[in-house]
PDB file of N, CA and C in Angstrom:
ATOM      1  N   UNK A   1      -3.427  -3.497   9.732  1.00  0.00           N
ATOM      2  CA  UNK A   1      -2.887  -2.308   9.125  1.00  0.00           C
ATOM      3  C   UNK A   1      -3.595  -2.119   7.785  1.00  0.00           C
ATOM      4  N   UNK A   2      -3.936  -0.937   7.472  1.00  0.00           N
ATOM      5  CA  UNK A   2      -4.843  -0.559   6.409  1.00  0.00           C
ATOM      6  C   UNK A   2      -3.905   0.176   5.356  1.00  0.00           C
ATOM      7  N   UNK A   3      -3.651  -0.152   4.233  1.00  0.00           N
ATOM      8  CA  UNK A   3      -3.276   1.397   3.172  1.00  0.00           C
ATOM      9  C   UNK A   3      -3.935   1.489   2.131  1.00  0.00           C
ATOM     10  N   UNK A   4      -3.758   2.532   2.093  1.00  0.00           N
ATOM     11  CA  UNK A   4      -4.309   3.319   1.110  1.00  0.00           C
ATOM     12  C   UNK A   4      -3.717   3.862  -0.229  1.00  0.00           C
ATOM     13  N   UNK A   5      -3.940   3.368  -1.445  1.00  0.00           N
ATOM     14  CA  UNK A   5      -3.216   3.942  -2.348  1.00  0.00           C
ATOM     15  C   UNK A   5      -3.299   5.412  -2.637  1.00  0.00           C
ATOM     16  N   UNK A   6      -2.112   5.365  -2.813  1.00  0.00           N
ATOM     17  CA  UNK A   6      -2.409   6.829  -3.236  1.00  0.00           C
ATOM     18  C   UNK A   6      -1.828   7.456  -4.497  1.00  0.00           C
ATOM     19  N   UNK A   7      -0.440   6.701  -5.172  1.00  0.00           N
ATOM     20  CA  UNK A   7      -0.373   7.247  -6.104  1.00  0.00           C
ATOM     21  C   UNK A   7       0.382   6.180  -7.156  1.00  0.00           C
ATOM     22  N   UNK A   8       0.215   5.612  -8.127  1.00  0.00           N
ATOM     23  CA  UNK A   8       1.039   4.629  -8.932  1.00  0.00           C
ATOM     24  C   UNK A   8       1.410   5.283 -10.133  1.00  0.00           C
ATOM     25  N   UNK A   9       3.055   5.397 -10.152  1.00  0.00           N
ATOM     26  CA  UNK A   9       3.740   5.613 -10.901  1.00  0.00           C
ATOM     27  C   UNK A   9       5.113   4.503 -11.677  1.00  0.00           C
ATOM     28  N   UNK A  10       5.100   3.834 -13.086  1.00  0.00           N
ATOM     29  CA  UNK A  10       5.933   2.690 -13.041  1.00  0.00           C
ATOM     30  C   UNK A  10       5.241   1.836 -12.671  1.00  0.00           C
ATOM     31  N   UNK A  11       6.783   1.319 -11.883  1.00  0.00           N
ATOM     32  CA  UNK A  11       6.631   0.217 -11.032  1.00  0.00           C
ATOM     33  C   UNK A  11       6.338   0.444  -9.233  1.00  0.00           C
ATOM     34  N   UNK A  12       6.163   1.710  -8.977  1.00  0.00           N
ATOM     35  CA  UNK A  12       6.394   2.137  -7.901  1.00  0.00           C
ATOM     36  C   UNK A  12       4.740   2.534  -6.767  1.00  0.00           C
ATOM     37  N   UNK A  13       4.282   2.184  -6.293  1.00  0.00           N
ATOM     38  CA  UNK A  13       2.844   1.936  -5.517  1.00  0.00           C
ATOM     39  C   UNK A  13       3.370   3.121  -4.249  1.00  0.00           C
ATOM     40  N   UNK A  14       2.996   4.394  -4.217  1.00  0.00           N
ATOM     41  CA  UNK A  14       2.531   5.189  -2.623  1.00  0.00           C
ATOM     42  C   UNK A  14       1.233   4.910  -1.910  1.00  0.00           C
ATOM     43  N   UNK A  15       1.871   4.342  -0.945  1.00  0.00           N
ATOM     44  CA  UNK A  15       0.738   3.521  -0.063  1.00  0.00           C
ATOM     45  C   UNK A  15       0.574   4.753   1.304  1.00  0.00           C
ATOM     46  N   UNK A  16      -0.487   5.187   1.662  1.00  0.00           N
ATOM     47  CA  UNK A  16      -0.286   5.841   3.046  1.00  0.00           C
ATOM     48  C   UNK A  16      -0.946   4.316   4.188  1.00  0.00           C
ATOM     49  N   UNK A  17      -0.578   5.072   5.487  1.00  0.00           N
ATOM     50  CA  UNK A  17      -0.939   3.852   6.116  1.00  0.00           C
ATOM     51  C   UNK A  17      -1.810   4.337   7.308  1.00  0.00           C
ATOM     52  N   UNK A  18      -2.356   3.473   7.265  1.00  0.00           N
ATOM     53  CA  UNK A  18      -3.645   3.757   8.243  1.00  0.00           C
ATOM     54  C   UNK A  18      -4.192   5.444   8.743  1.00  0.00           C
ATOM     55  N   UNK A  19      -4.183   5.964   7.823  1.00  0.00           N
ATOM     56  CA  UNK A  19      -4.725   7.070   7.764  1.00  0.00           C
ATOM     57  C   UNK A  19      -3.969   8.134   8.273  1.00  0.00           C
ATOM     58  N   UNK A  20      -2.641   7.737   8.468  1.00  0.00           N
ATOM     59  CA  UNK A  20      -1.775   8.834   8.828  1.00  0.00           C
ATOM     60  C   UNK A  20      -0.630   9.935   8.200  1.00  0.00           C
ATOM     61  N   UNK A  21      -0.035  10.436   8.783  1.00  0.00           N
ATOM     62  CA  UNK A  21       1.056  10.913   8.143  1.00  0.00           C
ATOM     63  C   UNK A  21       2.565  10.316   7.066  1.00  0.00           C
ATOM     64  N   UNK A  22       2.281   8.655   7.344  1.00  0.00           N
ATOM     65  CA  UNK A  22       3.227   7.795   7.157  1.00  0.00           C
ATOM     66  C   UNK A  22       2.645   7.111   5.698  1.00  0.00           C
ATOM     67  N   UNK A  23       4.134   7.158   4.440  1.00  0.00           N
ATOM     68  CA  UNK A  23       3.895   6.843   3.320  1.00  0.00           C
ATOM     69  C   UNK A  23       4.958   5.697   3.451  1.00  0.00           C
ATOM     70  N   UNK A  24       4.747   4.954   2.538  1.00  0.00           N
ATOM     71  CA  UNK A  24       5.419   3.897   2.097  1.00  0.00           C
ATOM     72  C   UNK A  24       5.573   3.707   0.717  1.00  0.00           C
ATOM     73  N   UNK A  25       6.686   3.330  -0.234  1.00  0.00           N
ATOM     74  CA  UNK A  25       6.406   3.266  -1.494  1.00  0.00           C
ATOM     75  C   UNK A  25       6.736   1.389  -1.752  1.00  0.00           C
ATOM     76  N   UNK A  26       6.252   0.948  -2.547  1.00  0.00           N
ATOM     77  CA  UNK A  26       5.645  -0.360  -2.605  1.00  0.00           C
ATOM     78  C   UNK A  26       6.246  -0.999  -3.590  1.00  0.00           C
ATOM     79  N   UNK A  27       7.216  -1.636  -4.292  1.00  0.00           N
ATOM     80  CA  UNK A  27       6.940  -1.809  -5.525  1.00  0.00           C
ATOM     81  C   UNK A  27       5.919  -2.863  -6.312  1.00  0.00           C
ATOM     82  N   UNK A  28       5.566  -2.452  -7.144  1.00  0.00           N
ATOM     83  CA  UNK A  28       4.074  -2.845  -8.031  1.00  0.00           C
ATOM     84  C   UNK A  28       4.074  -3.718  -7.879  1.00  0.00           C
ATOM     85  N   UNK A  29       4.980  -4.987  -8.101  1.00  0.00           N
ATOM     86  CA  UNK A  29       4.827  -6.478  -8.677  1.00  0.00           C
ATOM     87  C   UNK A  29       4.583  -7.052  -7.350  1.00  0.00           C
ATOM     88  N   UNK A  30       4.550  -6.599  -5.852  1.00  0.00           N
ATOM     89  CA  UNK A  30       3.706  -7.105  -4.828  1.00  0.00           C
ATOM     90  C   UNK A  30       2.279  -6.751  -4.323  1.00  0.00           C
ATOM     91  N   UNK A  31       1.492  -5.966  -5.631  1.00  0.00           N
ATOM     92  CA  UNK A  31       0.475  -6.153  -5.620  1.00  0.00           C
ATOM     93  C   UNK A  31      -0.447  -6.486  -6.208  1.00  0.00           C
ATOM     94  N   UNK A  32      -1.690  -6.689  -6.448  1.00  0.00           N
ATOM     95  CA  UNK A  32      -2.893  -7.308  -7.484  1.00  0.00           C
ATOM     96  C   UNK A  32      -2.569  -6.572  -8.768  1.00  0.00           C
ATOM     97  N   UNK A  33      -2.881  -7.161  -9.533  1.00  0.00           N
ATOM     98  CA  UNK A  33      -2.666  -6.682 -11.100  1.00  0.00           C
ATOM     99  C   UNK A  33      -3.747  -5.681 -11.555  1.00  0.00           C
ATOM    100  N   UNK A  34      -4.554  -5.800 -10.582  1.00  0.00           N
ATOM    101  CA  UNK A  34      -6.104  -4.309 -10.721  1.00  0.00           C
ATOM    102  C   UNK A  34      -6.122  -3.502  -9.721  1.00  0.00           C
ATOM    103  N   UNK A  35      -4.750  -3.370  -8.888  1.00  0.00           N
ATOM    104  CA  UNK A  35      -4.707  -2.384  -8.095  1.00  0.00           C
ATOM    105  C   UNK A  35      -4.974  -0.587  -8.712  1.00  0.00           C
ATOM    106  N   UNK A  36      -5.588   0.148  -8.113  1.00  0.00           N
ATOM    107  CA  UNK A  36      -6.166   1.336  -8.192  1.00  0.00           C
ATOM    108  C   UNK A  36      -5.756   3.260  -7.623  1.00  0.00           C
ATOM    109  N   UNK A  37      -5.344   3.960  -7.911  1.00  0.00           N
ATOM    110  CA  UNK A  37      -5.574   4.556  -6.985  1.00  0.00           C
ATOM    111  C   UNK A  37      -6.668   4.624  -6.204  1.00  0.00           C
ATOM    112  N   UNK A  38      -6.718   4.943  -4.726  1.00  0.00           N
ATOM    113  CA  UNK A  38      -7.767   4.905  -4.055  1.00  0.00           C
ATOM    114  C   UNK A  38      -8.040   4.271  -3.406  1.00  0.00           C
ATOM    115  N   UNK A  39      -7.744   2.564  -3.803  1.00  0.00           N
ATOM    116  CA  UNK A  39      -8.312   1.380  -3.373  1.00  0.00           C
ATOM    117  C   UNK A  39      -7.409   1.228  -1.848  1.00  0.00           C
ATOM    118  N   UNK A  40      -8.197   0.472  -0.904  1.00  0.00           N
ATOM    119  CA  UNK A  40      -7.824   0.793   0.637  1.00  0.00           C
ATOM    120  C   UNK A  40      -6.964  -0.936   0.622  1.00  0.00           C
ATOM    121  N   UNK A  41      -6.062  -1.134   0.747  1.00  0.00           N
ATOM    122  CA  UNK A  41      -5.613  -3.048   1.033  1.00  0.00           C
ATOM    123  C   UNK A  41      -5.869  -3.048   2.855  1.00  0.00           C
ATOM    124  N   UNK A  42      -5.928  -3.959   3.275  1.00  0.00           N
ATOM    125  CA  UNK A  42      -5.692  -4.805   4.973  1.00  0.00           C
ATOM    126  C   UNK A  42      -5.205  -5.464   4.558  1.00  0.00           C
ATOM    127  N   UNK A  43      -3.898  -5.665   5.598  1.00  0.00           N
ATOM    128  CA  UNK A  43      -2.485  -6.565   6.012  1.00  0.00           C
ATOM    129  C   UNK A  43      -2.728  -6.469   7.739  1.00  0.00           C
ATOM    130  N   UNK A  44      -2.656  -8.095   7.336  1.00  0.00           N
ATOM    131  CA  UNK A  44      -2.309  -8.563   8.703  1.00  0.00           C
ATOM    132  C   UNK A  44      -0.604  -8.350   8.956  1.00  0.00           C
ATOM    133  N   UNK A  45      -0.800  -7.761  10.073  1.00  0.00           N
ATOM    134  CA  UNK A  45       0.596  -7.723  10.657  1.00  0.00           C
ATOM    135  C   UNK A  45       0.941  -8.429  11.940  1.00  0.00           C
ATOM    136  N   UNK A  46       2.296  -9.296  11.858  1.00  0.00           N
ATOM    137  CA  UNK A  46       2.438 -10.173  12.846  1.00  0.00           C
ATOM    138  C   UNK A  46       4.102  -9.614  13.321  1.00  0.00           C
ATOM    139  N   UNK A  47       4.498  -9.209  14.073  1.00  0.00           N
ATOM    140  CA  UNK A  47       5.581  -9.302  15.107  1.00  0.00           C
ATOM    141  C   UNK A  47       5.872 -10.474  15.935  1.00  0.00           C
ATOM    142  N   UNK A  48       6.525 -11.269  15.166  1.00  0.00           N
ATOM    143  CA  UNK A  48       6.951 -12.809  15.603  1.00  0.00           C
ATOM    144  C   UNK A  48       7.970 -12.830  16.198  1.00  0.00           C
ATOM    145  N   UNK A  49       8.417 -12.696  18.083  1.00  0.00           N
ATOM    146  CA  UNK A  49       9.709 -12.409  18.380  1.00  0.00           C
ATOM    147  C   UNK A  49      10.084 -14.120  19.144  1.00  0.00           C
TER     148      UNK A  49
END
C-alpha cells in the first residue's frame, strides 16, 4: 500500500492511498520527523487471520 501525502496540518498527516479516491488522516507522531508534503510512504500490509 502506497500514500501519499498530501496535506500536514498540526499534528494531523492527509495521506491519500494508493492513488485513489480514499484519504486517511494520520496523526503526525507516527511518522518520520522529515515527513513532506508530497512525499509517497510504502506499508506493508498484512491481514493476519
Amino acid at each position: 500500500m502506497k500514500l501519499k501525502i498530501i496535506k500536514i496540518e498540526n499534528r494531523v498527516v492527509t495521506c491519500e492511498v494508493d492513488g485513489s479516491d480514499y484519504f486517511y488522516d494520520i496523526a503526525r507522531r507516527w511518522l518520520a520527523e522529515d515527513i513532506q508534503e508530497g512525499d509517497v510512504i510504502e506499508i506493508e500490509y498484512k491481514n493476519e487471520q
